[in-house]
C-alpha atoms as a PDB file:
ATOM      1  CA  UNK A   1       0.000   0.000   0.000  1.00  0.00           C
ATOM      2  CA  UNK A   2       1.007   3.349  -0.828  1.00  0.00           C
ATOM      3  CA  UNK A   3      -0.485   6.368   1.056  1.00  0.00           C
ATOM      4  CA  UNK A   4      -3.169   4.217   1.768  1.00  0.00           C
ATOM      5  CA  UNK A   5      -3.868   2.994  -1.811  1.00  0.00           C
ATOM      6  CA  UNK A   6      -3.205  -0.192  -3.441  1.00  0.00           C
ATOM      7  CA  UNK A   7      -1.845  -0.428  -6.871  1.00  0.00           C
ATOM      8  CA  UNK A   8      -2.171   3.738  -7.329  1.00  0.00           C
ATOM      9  CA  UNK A   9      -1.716   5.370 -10.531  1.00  0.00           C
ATOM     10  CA  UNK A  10       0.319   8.381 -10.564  1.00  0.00           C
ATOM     11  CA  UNK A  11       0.596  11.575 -12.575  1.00  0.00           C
ATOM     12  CA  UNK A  12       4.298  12.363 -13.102  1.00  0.00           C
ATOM     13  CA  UNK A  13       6.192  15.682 -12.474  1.00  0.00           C
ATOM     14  CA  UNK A  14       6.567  17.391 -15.953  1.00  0.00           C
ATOM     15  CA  UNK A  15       8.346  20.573 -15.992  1.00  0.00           C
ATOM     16  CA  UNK A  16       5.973  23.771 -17.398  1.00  0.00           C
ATOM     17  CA  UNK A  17       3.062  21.004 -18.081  1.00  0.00           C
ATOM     18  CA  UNK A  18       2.106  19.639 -14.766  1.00  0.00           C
ATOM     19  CA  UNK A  19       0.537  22.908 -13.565  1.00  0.00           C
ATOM     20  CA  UNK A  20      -2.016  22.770 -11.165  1.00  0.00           C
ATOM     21  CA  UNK A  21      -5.277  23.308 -13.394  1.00  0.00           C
ATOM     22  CA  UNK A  22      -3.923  20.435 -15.496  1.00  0.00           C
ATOM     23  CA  UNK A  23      -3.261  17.822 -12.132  1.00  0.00           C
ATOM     24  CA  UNK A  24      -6.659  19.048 -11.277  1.00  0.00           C
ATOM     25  CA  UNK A  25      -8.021  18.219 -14.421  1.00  0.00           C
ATOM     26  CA  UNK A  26      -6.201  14.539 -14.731  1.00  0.00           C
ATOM     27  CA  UNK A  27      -7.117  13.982 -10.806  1.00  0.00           C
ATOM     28  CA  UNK A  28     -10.692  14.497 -11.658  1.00  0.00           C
ATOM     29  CA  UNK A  29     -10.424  11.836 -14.520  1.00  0.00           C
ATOM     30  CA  UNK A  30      -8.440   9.294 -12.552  1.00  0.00           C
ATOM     31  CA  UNK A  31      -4.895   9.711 -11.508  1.00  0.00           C
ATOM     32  CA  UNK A  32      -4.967   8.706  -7.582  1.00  0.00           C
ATOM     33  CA  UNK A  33      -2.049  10.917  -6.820  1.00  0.00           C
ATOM     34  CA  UNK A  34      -0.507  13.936  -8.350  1.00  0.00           C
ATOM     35  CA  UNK A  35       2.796  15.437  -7.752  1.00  0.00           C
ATOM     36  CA  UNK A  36       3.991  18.820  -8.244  1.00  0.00           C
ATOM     37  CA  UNK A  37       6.421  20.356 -10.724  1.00  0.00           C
ATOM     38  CA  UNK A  38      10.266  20.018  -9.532  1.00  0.00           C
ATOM     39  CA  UNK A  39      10.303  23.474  -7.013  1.00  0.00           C
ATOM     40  CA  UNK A  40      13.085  24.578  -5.555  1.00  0.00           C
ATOM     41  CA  UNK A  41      13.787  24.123  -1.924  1.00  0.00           C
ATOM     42  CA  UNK A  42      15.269  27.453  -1.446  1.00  0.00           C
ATOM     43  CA  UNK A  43      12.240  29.151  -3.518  1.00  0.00           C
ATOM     44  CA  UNK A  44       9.724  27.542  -1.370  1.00  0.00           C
ATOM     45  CA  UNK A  45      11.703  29.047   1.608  1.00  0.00           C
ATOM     46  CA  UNK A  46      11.877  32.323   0.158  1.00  0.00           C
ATOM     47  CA  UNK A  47       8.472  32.550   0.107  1.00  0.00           C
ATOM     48  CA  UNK A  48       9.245  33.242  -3.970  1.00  0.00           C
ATOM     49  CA  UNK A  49       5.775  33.431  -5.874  1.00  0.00           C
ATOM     50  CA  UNK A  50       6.152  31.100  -8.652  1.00  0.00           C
ATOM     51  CA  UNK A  51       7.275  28.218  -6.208  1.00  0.00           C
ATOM     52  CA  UNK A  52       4.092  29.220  -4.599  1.00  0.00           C
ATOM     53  CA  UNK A  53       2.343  28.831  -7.827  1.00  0.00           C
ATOM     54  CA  UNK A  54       3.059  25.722  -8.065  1.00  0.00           C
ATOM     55  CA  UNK A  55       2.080  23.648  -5.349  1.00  0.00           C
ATOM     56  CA  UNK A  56      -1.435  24.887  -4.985  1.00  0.00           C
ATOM     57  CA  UNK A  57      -3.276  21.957  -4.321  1.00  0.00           C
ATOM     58  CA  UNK A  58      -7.074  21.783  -5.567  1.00  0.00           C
ATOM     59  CA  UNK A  59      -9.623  19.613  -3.180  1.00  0.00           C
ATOM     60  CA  UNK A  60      -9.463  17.242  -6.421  1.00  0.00           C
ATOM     61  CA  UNK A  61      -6.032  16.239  -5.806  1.00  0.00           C
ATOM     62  CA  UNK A  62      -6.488  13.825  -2.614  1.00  0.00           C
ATOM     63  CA  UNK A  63      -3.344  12.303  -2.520  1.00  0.00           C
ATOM     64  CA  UNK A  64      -0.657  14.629  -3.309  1.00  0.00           C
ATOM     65  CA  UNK A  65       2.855  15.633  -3.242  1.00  0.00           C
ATOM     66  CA  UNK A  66       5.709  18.373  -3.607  1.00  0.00           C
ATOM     67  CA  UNK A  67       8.606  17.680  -5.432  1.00  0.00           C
ATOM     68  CA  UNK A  68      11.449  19.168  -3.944  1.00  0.00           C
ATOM     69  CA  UNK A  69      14.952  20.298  -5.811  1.00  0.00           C
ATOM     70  CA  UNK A  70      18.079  20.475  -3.668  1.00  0.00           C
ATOM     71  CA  UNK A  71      20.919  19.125  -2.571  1.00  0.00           C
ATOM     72  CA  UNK A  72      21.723  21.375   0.376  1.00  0.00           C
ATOM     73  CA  UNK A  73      20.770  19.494   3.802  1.00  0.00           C
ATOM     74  CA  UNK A  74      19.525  22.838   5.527  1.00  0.00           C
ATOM     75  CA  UNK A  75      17.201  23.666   3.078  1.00  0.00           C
ATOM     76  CA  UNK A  76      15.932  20.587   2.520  1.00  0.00           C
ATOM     77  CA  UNK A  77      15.037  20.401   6.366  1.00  0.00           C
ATOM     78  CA  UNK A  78      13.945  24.045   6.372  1.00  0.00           C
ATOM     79  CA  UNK A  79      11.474  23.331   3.213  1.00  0.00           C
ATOM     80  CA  UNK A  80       9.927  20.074   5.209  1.00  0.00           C
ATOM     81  CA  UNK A  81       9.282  22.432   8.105  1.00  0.00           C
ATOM     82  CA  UNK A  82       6.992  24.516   6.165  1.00  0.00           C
ATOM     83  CA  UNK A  83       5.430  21.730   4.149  1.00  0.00           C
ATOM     84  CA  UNK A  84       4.338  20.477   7.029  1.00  0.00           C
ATOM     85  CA  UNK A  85       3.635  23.222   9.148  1.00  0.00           C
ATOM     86  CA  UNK A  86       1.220  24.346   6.847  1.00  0.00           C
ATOM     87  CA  UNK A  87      -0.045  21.009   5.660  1.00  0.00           C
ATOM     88  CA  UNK A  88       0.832  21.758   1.961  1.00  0.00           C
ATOM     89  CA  UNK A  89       0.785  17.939   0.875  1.00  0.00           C
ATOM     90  CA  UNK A  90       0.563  14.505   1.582  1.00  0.00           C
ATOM     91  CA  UNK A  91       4.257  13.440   0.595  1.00  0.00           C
ATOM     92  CA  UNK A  92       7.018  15.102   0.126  1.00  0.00           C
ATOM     93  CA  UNK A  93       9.857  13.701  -3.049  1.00  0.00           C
ATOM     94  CA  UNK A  94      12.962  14.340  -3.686  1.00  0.00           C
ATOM     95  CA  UNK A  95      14.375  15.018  -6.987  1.00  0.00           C
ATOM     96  CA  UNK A  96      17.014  12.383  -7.955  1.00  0.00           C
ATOM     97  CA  UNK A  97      15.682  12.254 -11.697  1.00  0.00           C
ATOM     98  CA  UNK A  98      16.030  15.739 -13.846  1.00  0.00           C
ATOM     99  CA  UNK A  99      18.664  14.877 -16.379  1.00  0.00           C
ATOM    100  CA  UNK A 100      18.272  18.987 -17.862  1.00  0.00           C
ATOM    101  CA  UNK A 101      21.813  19.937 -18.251  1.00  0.00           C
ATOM    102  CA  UNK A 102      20.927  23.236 -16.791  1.00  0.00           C
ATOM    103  CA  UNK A 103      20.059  21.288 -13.689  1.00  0.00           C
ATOM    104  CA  UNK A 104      22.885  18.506 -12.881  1.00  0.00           C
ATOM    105  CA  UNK A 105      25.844  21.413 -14.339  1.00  0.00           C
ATOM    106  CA  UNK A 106      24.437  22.906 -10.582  1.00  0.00           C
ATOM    107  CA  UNK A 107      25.076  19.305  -8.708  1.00  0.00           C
ATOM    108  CA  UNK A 108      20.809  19.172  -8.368  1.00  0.00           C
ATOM    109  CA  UNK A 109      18.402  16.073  -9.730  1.00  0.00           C
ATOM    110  CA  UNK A 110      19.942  13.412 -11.378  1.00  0.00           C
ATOM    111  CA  UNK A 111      23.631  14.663 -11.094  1.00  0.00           C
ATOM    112  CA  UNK A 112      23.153  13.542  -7.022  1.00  0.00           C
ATOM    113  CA  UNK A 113      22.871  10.127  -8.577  1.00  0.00           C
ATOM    114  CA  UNK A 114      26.755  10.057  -9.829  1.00  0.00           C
ATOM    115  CA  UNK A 115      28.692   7.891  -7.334  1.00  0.00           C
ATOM    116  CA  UNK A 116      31.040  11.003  -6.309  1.00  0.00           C
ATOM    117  CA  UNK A 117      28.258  12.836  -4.958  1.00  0.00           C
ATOM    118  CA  UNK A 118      27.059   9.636  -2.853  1.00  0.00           C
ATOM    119  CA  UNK A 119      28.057  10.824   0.646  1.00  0.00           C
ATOM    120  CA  UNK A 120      25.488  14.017  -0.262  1.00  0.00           C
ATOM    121  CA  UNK A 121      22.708  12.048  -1.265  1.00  0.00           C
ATOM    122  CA  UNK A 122      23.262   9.748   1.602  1.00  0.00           C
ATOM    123  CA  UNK A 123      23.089  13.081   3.574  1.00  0.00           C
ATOM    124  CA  UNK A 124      19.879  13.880   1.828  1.00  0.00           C
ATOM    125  CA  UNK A 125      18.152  10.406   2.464  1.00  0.00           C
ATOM    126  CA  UNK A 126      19.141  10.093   6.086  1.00  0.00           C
ATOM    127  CA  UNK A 127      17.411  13.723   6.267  1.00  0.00           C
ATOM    128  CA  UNK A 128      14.307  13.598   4.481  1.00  0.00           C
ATOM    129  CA  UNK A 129      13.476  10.155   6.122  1.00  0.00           C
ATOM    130  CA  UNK A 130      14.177  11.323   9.498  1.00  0.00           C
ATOM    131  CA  UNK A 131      12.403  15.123   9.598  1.00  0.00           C
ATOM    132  CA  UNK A 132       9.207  14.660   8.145  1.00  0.00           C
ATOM    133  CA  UNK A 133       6.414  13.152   9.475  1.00  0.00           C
ATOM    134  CA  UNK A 134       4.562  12.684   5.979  1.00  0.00           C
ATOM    135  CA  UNK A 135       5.963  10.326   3.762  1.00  0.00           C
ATOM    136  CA  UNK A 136       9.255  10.986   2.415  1.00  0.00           C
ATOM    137  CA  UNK A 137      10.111   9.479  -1.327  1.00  0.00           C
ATOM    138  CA  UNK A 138      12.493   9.995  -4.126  1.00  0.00           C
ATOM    139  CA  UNK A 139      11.616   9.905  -7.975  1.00  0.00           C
ATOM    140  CA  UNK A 140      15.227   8.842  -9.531  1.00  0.00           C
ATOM    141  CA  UNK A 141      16.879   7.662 -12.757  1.00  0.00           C
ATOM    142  CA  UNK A 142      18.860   4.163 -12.935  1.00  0.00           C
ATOM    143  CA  UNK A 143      21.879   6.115 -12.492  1.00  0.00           C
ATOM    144  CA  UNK A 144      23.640   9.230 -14.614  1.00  0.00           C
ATOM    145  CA  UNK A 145      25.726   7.278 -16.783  1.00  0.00           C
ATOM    146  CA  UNK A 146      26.222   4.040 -15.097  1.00  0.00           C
ATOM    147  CA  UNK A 147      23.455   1.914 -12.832  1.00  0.00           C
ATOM    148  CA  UNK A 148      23.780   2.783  -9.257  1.00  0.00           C
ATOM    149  CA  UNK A 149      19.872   2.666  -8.382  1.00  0.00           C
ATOM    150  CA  UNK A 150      20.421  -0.221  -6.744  1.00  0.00           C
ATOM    151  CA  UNK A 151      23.021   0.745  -3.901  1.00  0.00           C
ATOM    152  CA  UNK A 152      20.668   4.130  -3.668  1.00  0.00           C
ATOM    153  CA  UNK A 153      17.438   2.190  -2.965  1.00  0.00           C
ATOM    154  CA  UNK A 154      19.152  -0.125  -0.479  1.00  0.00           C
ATOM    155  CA  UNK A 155      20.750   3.484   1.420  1.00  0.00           C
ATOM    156  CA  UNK A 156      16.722   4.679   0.629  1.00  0.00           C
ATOM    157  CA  UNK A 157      15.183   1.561   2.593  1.00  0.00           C
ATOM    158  CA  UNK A 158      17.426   2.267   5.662  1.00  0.00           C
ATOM    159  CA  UNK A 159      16.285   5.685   5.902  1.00  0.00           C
ATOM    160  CA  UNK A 160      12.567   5.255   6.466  1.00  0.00           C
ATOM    161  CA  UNK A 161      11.783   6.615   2.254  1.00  0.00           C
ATOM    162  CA  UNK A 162       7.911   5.565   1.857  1.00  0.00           C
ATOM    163  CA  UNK A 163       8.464   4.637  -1.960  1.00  0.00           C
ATOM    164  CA  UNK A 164      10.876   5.216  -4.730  1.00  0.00           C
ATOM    165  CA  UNK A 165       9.678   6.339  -8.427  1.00  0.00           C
ATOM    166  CA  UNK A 166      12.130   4.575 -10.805  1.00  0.00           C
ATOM    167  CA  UNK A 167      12.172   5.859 -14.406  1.00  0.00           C
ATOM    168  CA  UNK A 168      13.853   3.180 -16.209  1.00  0.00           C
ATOM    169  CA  UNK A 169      16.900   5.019 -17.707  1.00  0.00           C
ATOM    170  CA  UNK A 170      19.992   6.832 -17.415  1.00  0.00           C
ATOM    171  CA  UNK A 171      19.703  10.290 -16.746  1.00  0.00           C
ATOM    172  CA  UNK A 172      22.504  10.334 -20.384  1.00  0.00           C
ATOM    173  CA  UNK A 173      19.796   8.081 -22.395  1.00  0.00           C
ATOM    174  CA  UNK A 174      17.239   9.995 -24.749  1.00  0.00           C
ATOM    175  CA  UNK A 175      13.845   8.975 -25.013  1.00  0.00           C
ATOM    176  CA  UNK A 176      14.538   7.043 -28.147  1.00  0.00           C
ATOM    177  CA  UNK A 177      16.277   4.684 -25.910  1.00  0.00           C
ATOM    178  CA  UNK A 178      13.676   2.090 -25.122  1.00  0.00           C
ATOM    179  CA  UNK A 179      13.639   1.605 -21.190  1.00  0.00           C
ATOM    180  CA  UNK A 180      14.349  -1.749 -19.467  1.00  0.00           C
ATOM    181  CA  UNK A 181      11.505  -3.686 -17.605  1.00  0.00           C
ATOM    182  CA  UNK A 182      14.072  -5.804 -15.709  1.00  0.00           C
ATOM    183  CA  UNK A 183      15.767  -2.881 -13.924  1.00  0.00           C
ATOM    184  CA  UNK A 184      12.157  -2.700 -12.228  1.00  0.00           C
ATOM    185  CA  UNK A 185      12.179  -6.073 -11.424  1.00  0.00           C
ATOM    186  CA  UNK A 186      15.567  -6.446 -10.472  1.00  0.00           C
ATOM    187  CA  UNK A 187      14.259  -3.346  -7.675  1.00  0.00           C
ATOM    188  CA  UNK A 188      11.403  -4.750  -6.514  1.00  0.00           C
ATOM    189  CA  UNK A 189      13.083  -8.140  -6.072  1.00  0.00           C
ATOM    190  CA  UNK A 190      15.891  -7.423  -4.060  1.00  0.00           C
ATOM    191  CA  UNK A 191      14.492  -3.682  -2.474  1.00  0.00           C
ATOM    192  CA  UNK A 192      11.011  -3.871   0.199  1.00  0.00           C
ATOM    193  CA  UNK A 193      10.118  -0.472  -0.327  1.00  0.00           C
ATOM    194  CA  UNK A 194       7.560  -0.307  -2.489  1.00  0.00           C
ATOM    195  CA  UNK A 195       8.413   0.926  -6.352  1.00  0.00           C
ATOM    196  CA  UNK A 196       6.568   2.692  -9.068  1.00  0.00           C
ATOM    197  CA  UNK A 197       7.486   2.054 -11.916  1.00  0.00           C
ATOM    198  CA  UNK A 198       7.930   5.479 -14.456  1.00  0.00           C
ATOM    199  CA  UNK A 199       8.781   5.618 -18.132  1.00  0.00           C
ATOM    200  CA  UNK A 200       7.187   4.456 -21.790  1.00  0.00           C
ATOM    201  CA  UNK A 201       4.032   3.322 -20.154  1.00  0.00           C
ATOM    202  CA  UNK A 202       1.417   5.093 -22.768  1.00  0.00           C
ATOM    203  CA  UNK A 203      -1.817   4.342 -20.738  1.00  0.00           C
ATOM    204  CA  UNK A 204      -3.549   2.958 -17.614  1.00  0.00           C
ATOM    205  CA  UNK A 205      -4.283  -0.421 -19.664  1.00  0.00           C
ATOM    206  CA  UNK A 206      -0.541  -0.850 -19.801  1.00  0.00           C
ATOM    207  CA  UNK A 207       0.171  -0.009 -16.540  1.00  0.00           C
ATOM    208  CA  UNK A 208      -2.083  -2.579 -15.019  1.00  0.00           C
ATOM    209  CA  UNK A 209      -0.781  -5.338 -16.814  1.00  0.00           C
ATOM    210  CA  UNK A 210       2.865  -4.091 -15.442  1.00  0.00           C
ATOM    211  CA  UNK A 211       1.162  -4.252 -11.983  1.00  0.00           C
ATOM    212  CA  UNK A 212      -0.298  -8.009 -12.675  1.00  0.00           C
ATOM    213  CA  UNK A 213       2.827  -9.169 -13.473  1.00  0.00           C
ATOM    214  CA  UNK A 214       5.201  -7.901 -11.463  1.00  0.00           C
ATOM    215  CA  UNK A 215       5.869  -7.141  -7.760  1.00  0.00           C
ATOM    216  CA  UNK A 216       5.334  -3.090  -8.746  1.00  0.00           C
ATOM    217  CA  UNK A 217       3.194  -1.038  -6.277  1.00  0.00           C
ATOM    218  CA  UNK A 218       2.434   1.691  -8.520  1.00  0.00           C
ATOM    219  CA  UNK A 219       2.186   3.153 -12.187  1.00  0.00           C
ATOM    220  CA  UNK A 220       3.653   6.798 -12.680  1.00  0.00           C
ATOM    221  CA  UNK A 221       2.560   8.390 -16.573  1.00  0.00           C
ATOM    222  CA  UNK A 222       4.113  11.587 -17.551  1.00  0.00           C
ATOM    223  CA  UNK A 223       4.738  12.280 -21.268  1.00  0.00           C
ATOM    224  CA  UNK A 224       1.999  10.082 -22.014  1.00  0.00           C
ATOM    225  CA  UNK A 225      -0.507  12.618 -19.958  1.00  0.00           C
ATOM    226  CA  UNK A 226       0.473  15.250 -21.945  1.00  0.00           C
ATOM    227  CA  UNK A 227      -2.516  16.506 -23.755  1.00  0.00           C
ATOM    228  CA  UNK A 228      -4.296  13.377 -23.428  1.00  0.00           C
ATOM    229  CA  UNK A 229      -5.689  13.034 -19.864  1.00  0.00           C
ATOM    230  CA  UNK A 230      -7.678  10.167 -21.032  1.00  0.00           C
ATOM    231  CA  UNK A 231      -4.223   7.962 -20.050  1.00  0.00           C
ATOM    232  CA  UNK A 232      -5.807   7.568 -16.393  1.00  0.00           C
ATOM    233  CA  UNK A 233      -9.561   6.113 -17.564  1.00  0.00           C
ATOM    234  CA  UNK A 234     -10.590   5.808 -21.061  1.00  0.00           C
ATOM    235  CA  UNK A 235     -14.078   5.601 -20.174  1.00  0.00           C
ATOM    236  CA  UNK A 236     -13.956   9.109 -19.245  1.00  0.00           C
ATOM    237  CA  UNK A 237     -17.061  10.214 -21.431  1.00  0.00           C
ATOM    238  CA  UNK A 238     -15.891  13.749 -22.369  1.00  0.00           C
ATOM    239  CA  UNK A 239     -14.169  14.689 -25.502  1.00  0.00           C
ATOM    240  CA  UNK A 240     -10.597  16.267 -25.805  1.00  0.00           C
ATOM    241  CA  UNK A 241     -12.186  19.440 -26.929  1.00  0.00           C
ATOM    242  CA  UNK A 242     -14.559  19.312 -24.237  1.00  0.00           C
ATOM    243  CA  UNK A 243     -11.389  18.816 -21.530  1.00  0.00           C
ATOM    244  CA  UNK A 244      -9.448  21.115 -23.218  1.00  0.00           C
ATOM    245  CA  UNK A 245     -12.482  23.662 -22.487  1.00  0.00           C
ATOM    246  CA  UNK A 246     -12.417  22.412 -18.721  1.00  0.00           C
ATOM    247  CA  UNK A 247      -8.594  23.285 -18.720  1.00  0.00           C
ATOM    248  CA  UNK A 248      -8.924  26.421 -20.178  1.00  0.00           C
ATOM    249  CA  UNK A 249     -11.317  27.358 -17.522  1.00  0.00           C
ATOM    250  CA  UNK A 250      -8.996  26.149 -14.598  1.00  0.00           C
ATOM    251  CA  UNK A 251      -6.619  27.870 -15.774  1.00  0.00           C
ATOM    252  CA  UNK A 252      -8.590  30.815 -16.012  1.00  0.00           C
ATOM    253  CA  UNK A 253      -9.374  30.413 -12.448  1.00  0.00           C
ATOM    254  CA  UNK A 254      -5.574  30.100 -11.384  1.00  0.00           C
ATOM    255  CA  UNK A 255      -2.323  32.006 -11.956  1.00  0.00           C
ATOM    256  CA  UNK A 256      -1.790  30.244 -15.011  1.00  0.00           C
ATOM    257  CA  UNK A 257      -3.598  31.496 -17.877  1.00  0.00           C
ATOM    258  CA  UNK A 258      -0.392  32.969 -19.400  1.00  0.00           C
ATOM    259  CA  UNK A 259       0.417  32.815 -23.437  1.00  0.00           C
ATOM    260  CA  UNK A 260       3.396  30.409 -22.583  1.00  0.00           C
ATOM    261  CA  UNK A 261       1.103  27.586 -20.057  1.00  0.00           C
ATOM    262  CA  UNK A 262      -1.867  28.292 -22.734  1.00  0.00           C
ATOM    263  CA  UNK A 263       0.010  27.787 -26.236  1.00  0.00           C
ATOM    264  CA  UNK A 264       2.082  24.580 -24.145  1.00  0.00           C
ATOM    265  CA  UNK A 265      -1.466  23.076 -23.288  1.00  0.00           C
ATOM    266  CA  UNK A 266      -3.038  23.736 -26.557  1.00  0.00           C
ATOM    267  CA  UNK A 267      -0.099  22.552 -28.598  1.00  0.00           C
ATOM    268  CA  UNK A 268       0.113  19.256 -26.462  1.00  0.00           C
ATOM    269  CA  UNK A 269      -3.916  18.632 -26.944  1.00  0.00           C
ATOM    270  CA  UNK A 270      -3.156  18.894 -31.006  1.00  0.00           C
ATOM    271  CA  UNK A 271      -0.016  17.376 -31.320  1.00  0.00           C
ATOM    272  CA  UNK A 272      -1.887  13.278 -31.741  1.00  0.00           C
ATOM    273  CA  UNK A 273      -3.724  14.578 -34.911  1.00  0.00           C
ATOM    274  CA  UNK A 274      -2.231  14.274 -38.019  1.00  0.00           C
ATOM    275  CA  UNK A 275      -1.347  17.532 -40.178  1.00  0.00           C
ATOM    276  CA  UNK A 276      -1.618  19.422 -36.989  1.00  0.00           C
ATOM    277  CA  UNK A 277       1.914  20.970 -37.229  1.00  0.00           C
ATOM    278  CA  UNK A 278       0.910  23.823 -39.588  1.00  0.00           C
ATOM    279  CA  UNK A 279      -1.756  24.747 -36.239  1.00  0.00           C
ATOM    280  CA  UNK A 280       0.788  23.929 -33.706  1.00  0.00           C
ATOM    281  CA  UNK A 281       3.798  26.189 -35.649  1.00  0.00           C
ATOM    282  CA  UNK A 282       0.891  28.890 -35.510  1.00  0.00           C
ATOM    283  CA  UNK A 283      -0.413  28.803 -32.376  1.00  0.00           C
ATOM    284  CA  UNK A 284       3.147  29.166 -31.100  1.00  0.00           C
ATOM    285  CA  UNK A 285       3.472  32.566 -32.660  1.00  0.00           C
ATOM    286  CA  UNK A 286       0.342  33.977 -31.397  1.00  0.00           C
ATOM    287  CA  UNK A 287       0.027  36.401 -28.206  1.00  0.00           C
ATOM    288  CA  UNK A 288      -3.443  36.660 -27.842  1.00  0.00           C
ATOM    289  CA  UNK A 289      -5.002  34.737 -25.822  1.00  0.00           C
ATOM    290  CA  UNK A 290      -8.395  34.142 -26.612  1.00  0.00           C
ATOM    291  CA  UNK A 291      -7.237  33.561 -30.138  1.00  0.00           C
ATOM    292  CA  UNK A 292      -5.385  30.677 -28.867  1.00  0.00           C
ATOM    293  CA  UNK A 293      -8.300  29.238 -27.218  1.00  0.00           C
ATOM    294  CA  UNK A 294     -10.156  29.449 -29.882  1.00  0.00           C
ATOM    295  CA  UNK A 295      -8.176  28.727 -32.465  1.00  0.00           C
ATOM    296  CA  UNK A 296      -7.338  25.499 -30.788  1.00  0.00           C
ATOM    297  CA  UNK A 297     -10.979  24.595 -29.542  1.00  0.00           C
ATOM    298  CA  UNK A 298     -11.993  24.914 -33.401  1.00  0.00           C
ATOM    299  CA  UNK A 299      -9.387  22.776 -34.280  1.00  0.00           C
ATOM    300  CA  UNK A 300     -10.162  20.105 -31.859  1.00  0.00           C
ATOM    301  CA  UNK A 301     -13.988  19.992 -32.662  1.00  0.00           C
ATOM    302  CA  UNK A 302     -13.300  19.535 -35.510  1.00  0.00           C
ATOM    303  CA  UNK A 303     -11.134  16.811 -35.366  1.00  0.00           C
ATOM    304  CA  UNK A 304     -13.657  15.121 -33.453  1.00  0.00           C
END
């Protein structure tokens, strides 16, 4: 069981795309539990607005988490402290997965993974399992450019983490690189924590079949989300223009209805349809919004 849920499907950090209208939107469709973007520790401290942004948490969202970016032990104690002082979430993670270059060039995400850094991260674990009295977990990467997951998870499951999120590559390999379903069950078959298993899984259909054969305690979907929040139930009897339309309104409602979250939403809803480049390329250059809305709204009726 994870936070009280049994086989729970998860909706996966995404940098930019994982907004809060958008979890709200996939959490009212069927992900169990919803995550934050990445936020930085030390923004979340400085009371900075956009790290505030972020973790707003609808009433939809019952299970859900903040993602936390450091690799500083003070902050990362500091950050907990407010969490839970003021009840932001349900679980706090650590980020041991970004493989941006603009991220692990600053020693943060998936650069804590490399084996030099191991007495930081070991640091980091010891802390986060020992401060908080929500559930502490880690979304991570196999390793940067060699495995190591395996030695971290063992470190993980002597420092009280809840659950580890294991995407199923290097934090070097691109997404053409097909990930590897028996670095999952290598985890879950020599780790007890539970693991979700993250990466290439297109739908919930998939997922469950992962979860009926295999020891796996949980299904994370990111890229797969993306436009297409249909991934957590495909039963869900509205049509993508008709989400879309729900989005737009959330968004309206939040402090995200910007031209960059709007044209990133309405490009991801188009991007499945064929010939739907020409729209995309001309959405991007647009700056009003309503034209945007429209524009894409059209587009997706008609599509059907």
């Amino acid at each position: 069981m994870i936070l009280g849920l049994k086989n729970p499907f998860f909706l996966s950090p995404l940098a930019n795309i994982t907004i809060p209208p958008f979890r709200r939107l996939c959490a009212e469709i069927g992900a169990d539990v919803t995550v934050s973007e990445m936020t930085f520790a030390r923004g979340l401290i400085l009371n900075q607005l956009k790290s505030l942004n972020r973790i707003q948490k609808s009433k939809h969202e019952k299970k859900f988490g903040i993602q936390l970016l450091t690799n500083n032990v003070k902050e990362l104690i500091d950050s907990i402290n407010i969490i839970e002082e003021q009840k932001l979430a349900d679980f706090i993670e650590l980020n041991l997965g970004c493989p941006k270059r603009k991220i692990t060039n600053a020693n943060l995400g998936a650069a804590l993974l490399i084996p030099k850094n191991s007495r930081l991260l070991l640091n980091l674990l010891e802390t986060g399992g020992s401060t908080t009295t929500i559930p502490f977990s880690i979304k991570m990467r196999l390793g940067f450019s060699e495995k190591t997951y395996l030695n971290i998870l063992k470190h993980a499951e002597k420092n009280n983490i809840a659950f580890a999120t294991l995407h199923a590559r290097l934090a070097i390999d691109s997404y053409k690189i097909p990930i590897n379903v028996a670095n999952w069950n290598e985890a879950v078959q020599k780790i007890t924590i539970p693991i979700i298993a993250n990466g290439d899984i297109p739908n919930k259909e998939i997922g469950l079949k992962i979860l009926e054969n295999s020891k796996i305690s949980g299904i994370a979907i990111g890229r797969a989300a993306r436009g297409n929040p249909k991934v957590f139930n495909k039963n869900f009897p509205l049509s993508l223009a008709a989400q879309y339309k729900i989005l737009i309104q959330y968004m309206k409602d939040s402090n995200f209805f910007s031209p960059l979250y709007v044209k990133i939403q309405s490009n991801d809803f188009l991007k499945k349809f064929r010939y739907s480049s020409y729209l995309r390329n001309k959405i991007t250059s647009m700056q009003n919004l309503e034209d945007i809305v429209s524009t894409t709204r059209e587009a997706l009726e008609a599509y059907g």
